[in-house]
Protein backbone atom coordinates (compact mmCIF):
# COMPACT_ATOMS: atom_id res chain seq x y z
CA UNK A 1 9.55 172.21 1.68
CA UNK A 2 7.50 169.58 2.98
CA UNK A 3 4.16 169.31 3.35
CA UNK A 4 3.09 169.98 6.37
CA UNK A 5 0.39 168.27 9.01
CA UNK A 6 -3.08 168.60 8.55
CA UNK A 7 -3.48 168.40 12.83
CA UNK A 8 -5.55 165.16 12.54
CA UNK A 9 -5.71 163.86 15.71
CA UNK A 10 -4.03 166.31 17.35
CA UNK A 11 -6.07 167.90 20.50
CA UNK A 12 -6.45 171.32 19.68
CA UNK A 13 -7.18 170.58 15.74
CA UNK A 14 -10.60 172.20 14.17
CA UNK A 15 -13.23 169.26 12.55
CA UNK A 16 -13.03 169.51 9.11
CA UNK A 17 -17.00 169.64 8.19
CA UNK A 18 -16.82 172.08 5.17
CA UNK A 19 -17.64 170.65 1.36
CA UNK A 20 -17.46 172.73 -1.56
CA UNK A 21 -21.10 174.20 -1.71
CA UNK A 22 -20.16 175.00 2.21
CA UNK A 23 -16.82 177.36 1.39
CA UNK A 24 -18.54 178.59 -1.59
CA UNK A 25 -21.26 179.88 0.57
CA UNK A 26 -18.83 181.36 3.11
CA UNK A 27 -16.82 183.09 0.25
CA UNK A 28 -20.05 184.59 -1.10
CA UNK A 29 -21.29 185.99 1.96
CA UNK A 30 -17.91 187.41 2.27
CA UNK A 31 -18.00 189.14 -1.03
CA UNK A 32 -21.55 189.89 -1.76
CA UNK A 33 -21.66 191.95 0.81
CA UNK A 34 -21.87 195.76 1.93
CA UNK A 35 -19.29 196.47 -0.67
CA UNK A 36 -21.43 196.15 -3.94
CA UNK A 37 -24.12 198.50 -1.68
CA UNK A 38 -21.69 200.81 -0.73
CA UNK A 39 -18.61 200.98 -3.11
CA UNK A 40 -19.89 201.91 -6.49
CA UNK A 41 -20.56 205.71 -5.67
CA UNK A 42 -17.60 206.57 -4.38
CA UNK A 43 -15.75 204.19 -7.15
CA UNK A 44 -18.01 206.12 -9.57
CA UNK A 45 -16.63 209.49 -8.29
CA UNK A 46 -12.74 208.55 -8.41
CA UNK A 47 -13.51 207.01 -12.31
CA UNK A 48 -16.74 208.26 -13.40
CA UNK A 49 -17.45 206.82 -16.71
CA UNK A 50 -14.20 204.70 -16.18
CA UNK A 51 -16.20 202.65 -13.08
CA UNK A 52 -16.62 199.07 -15.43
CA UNK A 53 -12.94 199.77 -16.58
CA UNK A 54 -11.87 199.49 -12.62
CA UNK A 55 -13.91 197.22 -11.84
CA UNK A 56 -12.61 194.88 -14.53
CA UNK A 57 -8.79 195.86 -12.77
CA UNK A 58 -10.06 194.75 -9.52
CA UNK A 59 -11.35 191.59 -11.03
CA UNK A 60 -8.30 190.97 -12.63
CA UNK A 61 -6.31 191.03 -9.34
CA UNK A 62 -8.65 189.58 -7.17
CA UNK A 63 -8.45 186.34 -9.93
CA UNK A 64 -4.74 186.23 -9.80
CA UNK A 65 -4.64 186.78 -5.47
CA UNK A 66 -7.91 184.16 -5.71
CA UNK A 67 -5.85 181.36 -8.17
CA UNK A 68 -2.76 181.85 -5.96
CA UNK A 69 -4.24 181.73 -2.84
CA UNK A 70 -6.08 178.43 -3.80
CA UNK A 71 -3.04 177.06 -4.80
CA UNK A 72 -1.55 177.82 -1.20
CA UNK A 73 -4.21 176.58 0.53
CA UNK A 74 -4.74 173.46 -1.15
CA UNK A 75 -0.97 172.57 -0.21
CA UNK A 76 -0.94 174.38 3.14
CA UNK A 77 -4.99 173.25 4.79
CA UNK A 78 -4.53 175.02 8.39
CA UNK A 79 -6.29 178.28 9.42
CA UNK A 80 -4.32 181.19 9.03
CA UNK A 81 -4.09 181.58 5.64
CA UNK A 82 -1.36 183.52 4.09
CA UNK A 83 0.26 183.84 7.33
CA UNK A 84 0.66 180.84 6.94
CA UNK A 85 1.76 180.44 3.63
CA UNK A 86 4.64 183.36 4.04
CA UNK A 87 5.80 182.06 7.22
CA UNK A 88 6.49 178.61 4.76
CA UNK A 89 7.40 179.84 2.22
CA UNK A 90 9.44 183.32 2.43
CA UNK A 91 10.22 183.02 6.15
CA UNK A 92 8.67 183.70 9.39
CA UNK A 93 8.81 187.68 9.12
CA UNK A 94 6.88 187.89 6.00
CA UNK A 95 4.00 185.61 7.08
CA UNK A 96 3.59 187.36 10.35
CA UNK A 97 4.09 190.88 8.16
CA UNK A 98 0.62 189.37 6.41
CA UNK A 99 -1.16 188.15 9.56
CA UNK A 100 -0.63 191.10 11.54
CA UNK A 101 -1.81 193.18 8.52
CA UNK A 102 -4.94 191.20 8.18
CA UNK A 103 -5.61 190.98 11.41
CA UNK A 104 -5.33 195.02 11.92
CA UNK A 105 -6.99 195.62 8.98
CA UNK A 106 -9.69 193.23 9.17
CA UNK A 107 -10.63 193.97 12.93
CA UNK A 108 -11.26 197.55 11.66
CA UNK A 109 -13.24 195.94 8.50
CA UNK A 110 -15.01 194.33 10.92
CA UNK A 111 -16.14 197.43 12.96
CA UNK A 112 -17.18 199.24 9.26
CA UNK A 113 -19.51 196.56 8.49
CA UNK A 114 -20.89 196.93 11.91
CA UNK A 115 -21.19 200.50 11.59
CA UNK A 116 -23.35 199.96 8.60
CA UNK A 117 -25.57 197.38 9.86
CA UNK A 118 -26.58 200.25 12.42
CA UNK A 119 -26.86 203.26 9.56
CA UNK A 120 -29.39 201.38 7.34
CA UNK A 121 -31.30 199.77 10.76
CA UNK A 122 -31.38 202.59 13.12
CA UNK A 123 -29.42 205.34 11.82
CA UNK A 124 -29.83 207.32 15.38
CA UNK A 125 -28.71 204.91 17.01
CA UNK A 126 -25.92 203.18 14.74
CA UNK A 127 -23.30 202.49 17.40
CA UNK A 128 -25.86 200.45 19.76
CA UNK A 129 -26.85 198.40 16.83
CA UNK A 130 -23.43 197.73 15.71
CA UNK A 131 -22.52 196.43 18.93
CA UNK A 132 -25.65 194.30 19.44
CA UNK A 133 -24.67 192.86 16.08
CA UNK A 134 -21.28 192.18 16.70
CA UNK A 135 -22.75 190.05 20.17
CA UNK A 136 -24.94 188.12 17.94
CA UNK A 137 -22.60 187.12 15.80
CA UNK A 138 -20.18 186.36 17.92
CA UNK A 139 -22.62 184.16 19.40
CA UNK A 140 -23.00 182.14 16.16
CA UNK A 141 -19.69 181.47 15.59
CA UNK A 142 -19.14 180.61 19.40
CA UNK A 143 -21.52 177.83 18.89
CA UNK A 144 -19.47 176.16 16.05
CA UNK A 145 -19.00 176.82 12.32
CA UNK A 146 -21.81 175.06 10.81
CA UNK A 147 -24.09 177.19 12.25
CA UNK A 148 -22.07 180.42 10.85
CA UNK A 149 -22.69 178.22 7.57
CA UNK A 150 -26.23 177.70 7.72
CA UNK A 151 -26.60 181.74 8.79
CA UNK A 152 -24.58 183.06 5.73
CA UNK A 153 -26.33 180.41 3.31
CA UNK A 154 -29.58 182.55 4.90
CA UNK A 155 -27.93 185.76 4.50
CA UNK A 156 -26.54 185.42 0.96
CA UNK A 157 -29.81 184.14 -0.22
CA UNK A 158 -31.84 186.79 0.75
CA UNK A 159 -28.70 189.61 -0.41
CA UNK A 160 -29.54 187.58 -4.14
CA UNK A 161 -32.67 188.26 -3.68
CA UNK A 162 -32.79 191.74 -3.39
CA UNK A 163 -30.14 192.49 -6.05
CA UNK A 164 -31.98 190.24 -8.58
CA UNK A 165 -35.07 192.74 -7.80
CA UNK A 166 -33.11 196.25 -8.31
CA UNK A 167 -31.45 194.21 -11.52
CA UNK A 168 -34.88 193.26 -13.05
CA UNK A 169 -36.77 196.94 -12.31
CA UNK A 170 -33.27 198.64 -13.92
CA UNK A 171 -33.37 196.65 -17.19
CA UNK A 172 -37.48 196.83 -17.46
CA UNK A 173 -37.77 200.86 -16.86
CA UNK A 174 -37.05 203.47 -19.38
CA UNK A 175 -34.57 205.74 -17.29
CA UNK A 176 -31.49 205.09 -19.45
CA UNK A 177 -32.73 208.20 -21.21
CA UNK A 178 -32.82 210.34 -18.25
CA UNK A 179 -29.06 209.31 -17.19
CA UNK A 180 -27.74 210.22 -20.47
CA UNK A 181 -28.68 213.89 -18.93
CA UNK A 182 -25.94 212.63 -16.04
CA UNK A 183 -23.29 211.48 -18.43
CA UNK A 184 -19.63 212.78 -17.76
CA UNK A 185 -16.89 212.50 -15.39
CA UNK A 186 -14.03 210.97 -17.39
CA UNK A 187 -11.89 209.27 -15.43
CA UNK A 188 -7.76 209.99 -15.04
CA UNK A 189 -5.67 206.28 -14.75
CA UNK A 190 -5.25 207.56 -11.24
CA UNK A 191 -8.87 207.65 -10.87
CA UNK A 192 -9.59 204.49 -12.36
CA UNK A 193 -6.79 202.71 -10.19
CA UNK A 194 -8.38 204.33 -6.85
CA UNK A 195 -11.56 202.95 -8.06
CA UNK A 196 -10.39 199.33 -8.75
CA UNK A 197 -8.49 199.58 -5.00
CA UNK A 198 -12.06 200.91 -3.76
CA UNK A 199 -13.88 198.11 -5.54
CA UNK A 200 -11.13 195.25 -4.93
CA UNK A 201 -11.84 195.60 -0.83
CA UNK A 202 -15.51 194.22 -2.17
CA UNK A 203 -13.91 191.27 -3.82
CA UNK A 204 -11.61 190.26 -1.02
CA UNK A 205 -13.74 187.83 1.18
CA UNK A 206 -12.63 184.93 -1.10
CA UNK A 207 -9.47 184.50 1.43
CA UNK A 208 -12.12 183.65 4.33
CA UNK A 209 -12.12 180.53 2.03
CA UNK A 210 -8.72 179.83 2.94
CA UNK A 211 -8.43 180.69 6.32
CA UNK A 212 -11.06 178.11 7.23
CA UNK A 213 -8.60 175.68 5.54
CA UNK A 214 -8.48 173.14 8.73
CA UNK A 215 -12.26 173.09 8.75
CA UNK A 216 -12.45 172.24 5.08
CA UNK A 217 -12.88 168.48 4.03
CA UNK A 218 -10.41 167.30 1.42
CA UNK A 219 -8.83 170.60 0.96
CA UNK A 220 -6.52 170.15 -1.81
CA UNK A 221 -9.50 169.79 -4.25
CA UNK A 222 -12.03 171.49 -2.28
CA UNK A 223 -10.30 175.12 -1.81
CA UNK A 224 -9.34 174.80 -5.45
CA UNK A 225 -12.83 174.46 -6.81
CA UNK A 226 -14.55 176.92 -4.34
CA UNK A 227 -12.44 180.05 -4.17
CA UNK A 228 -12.41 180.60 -8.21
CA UNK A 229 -16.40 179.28 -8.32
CA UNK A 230 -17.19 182.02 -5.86
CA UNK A 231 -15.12 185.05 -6.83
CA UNK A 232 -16.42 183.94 -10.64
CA UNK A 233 -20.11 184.23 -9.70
CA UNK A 234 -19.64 187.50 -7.28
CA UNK A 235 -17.94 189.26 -10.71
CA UNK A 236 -20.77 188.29 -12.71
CA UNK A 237 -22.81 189.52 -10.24
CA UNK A 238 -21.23 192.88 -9.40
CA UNK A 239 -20.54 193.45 -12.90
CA UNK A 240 -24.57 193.22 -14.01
CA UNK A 241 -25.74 195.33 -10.58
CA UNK A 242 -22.88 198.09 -11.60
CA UNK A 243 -24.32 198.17 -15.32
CA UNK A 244 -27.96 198.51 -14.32
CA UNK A 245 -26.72 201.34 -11.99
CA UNK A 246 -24.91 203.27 -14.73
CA UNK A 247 -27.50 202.19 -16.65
CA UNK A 248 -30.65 204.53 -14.67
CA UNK A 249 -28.42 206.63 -12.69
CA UNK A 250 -25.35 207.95 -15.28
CA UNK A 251 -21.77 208.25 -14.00
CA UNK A 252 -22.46 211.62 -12.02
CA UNK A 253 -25.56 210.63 -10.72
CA UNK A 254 -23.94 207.94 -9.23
CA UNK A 255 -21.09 209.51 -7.78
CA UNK A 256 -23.11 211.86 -6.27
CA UNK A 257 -25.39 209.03 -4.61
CA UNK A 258 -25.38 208.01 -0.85
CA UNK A 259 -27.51 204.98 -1.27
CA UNK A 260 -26.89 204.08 -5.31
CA UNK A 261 -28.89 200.67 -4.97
CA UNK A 262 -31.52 202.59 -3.55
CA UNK A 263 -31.53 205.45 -5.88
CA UNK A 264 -31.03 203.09 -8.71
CA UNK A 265 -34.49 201.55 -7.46
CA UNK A 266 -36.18 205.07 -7.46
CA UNK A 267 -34.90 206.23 -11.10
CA UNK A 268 -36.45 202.76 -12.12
CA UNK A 269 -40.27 203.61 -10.93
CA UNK A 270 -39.79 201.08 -8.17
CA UNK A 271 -40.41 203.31 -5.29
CA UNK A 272 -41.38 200.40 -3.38
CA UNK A 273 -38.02 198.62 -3.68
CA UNK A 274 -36.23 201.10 -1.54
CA UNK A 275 -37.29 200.00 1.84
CA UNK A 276 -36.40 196.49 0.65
CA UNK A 277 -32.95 197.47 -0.47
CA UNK A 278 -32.18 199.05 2.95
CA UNK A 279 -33.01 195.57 4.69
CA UNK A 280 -30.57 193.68 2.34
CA UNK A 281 -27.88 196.09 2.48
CA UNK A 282 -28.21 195.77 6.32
CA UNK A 283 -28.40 192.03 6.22
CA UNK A 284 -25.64 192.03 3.55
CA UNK A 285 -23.67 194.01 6.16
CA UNK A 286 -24.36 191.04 8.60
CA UNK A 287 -22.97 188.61 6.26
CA UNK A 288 -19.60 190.16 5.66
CA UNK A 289 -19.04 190.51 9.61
CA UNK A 290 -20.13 187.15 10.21
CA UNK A 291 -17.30 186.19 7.64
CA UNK A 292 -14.93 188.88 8.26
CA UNK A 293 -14.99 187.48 12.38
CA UNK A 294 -14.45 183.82 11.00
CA UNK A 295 -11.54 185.12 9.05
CA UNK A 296 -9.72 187.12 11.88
CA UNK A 297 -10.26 184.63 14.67
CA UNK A 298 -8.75 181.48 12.44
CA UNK A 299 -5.75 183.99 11.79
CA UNK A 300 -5.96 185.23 15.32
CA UNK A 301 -5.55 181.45 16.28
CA UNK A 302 -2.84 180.84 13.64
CA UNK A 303 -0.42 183.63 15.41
CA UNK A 304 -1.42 182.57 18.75
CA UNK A 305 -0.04 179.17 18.03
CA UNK A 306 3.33 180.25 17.37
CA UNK A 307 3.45 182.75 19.97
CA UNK A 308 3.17 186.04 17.93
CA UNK A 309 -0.18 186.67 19.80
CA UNK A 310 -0.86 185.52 23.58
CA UNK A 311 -0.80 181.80 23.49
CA UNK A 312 -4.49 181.55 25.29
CA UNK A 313 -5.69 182.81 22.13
CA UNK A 314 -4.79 179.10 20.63
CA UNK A 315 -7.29 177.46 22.65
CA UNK A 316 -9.94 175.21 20.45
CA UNK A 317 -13.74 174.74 22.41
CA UNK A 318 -13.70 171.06 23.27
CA UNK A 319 -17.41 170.73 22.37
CA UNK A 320 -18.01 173.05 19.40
CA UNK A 321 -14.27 172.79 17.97
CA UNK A 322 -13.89 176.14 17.54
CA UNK A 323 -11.12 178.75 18.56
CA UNK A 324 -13.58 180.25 21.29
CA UNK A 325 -11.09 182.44 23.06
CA UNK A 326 -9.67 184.23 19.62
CA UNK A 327 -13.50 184.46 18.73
CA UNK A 328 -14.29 186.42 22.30
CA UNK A 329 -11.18 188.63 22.29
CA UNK A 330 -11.83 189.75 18.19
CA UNK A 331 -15.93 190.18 19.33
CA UNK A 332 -14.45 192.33 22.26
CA UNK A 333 -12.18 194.74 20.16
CA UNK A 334 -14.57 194.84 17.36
CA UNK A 335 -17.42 195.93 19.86
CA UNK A 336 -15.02 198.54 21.63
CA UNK A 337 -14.23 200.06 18.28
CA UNK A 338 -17.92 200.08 16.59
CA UNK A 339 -19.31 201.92 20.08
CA UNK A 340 -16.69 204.61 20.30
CA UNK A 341 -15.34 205.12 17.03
CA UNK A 342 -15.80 206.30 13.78
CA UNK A 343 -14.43 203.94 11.16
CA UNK A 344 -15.24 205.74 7.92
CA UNK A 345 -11.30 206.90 8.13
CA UNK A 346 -9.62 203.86 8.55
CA UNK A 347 -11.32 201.91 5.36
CA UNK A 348 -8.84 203.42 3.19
CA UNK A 349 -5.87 201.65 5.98
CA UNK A 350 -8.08 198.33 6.04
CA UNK A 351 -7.57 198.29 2.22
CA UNK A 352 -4.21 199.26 2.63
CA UNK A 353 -3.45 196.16 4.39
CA UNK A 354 -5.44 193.60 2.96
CA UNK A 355 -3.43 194.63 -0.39
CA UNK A 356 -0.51 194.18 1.01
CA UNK A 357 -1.50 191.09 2.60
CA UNK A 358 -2.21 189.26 -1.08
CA UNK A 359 1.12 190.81 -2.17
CA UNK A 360 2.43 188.57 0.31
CA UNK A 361 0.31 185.35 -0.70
CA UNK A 362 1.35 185.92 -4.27
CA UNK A 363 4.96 186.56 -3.62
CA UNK A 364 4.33 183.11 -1.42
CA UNK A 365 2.75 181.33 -4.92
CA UNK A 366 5.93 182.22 -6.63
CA UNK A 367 8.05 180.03 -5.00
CA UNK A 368 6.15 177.15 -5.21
CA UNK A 369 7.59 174.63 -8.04
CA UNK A 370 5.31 172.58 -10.67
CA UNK A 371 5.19 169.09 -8.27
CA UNK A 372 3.67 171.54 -5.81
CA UNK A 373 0.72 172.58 -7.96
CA UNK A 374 2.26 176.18 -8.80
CA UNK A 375 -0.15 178.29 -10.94
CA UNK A 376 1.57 179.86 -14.47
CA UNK A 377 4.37 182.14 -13.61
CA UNK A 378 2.05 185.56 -14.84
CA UNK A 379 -0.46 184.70 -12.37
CA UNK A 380 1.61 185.45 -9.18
CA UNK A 381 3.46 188.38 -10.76
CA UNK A 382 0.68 190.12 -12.18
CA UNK A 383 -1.36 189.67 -8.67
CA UNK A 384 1.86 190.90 -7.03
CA UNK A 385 2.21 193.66 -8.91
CA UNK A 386 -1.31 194.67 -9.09
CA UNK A 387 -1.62 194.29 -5.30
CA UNK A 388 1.08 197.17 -4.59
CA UNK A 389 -0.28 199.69 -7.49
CA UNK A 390 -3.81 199.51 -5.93
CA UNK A 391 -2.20 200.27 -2.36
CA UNK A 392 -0.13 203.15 -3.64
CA UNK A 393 -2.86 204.30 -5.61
CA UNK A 394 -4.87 204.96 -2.34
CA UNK A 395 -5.19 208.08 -0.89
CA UNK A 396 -1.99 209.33 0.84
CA UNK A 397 -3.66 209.63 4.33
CA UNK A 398 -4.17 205.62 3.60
CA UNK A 399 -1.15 204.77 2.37
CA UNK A 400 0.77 206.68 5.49
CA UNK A 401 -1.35 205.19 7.98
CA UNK A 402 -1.45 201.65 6.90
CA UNK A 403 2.52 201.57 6.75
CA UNK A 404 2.62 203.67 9.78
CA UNK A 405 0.88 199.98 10.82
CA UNK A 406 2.70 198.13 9.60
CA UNK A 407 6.36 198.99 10.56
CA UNK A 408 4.92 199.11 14.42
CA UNK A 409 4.28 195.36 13.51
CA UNK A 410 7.52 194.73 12.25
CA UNK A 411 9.26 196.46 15.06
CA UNK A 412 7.28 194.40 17.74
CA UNK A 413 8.47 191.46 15.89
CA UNK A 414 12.18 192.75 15.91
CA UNK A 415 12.00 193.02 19.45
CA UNK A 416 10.72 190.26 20.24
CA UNK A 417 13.38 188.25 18.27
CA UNK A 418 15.94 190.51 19.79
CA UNK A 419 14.58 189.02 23.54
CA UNK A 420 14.25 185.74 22.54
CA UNK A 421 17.95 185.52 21.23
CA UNK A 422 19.07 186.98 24.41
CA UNK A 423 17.46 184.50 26.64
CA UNK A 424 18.71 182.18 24.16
């Protein structure tokens, strides 16, 4: 297949204004993010003393989605990502199977980071904080990407921050004694697969990398570089914060945590660093919404352009070169869902999709051939078939719901062929 246009010059194309250090930043704020605040306890309580052996899973998977997707992206630079690449490469149902997914899934990601944002600011009154933050940041992305950029450099900096402080008061106290009193919980392979699906959707904001592919300078060697550099130093990271925690805490004692980070702070002697881990996990919260809206719109305005969402949704801001419209209408539904809703249920479909959305980019990666910069066969197959484990190994309410999803999806598209060919 050819390659296709990069839009240059074409009226409704995005300014590419991203370097390397830029996407990097983006794909960090993605990942390091509520997940690593949130996800270890209940990861801990599907795999107990298993939790670094899923982990390790998930970072397996996320490598092989992360190299294929790079690979994609570096041949295919438009937003959209892989509904992009599957419409290209497997046909036109498959990448619009993806971008409805992650669109679906992602909106309701979107409203869960929200959500949490308001339980560590103002737990009382969590739903009008998640919907004053999803205005904000709606806001900030309205006005153009950079300044999302310059926000989520902000964000990730001060997220850093905070984990390098519970990291330093874990390693320098003497509770690893006391948590030996917590040891247990053995985990079950079923167990430790639930936790690396539970610990993958913390890994996953690498693809906003690739969904801001039209906004990316040079993206053939840009994407490339950025998506493994961040996804490299986010595993590092995750993988030292989820030792320290095991470390003061134990394997039930974390499981049976609401707030590990904090916990892990208190079992330390550093009493004082709770309050301070609250802020970050609510400003890490802020820095996976900013990125998770970045993500959706792009895709949003992917879909739009061919017609599989309303075609106002396609329209670019002629000042800030951003897809305003697909912005507002995501800001909208994500509001409507974080006031009235709660979203606690619908993580396990989020997941659900956004598994079955890399399935799709690595089935894509597959077909590419060597002149086309196609990663080593075992890369694609083993993020293929890792991708659908993890989604089967969620919980069964999950699993029916997200294909429940999913075939409505594919039978909108099936009718909407059906019309077409009969005005044809």
């Amino acid at each position: 297949m050819s390659k296709p246009s990069t839009a240059t010059g074409v009226p409704d194309a995005l300014h590419r204004r991203l370097g390397v250090a830029d996407a990097v930043v983006i794909g960090l704020g993605s990942m390091i993010g509520a997940g690593i605040f949130a996800a270890l306890a209940p990861a801990a309580r599907a795999a107990g003393s298993g939790l670094l052996t899923g982990l390790g899973l998930a970072a397996v998977v996320a490598y092989c989605n992360a190299t294929s997707s790079a690979r994609l992206a570096a041949r295919y630079p438009a937003s959209g990502g892989t509904y992009v690449y599957g419409r290209e490469r497997l046909g036109a149902f498959w990448g619009y199977l993806a971008g409805w997914g992650f669109v679906v899934g992602k909106t309701a990601s979107c409203a869960a980071m929200a959500l949490t944002v308001g339980s560590y600011v103002w737990p009382g009154e969590a739903h009008a904080v998640a919907v004053a933050a999803v205005v904000g940041l709606t806001a900030v992305n309205y006005a153009g990407v950079q300044k999302s950029v310059r926000l989520t450099r902000v964000i990730v900096s001060v997220t850093l921050a905070v984990l390098t402080a519970v990291v330093v008061a874990c390693l320098t106290s003497d509770a690893a004694d006391a948590a030996r009193l917590n040891a247990g919980g053995d985990a079950s392979l079923g167990g430790v697969l639930q936790a690396a699906g539970l610990l993958f959707f913390a890994f996953a904001g690498y693809a906003r990398i690739a969904t801001l592919g039209e906004e990316v300078r040079d993206p053939a060697r840009t994407i490339p570089r950025a998506i493994p550099l961040a996804l490299g130093i986010t595993l590092v990271l995750y993988t030292v914060v989820a030792i320290c925690a095991l470390t003061v805490l134990g394997p039930k004692g974390l499981a049976n945590s609401a707030a590990p980070l904090s916990d892990a702070a208190r079992a330390a002697g550093a009493q004082w660093l709770a309050p301070v881990v609250r802020t970050g996990a609510a400003v890490a919260a802020l820095g996976s919404l900013l990125a998770l809206v970045l993500g959706v719109s792009r895709t949003t305005l992917a879909m739009a352009r061919d017609r599989h969402l309303p075609q106002a949704l396609a329209a670019v801001h002629p000042r800030f070169k951003v897809p305003h419209r697909a912005e507002l209408a995501v800001g909208v539904v994500v509001a409507v869902v974080a006031a009235t809703a709660d979203v606690r249920g619908v993580i396990g479909f989020s997941s659900f999709g956004v598994l079955v959305y890399y399935a799709v980019a690595n089935a894509s990666a597959w077909t590419l051939t060597p002149d086309e910069g196609r990663p080593a066969r075992v890369v694609p197959v083993l993020g293929l078939a890792g991708c659908l484990t993890l989604a089967f190994a969620l919980p069964l309410a999950s699993v029916a719901w997200g294909a429940a999803v999913l075939a409505f999806g594919a039978a909108v598209y099936g009718i909407r062929r059906m019309a077409a060919a009969r005005r044809a």
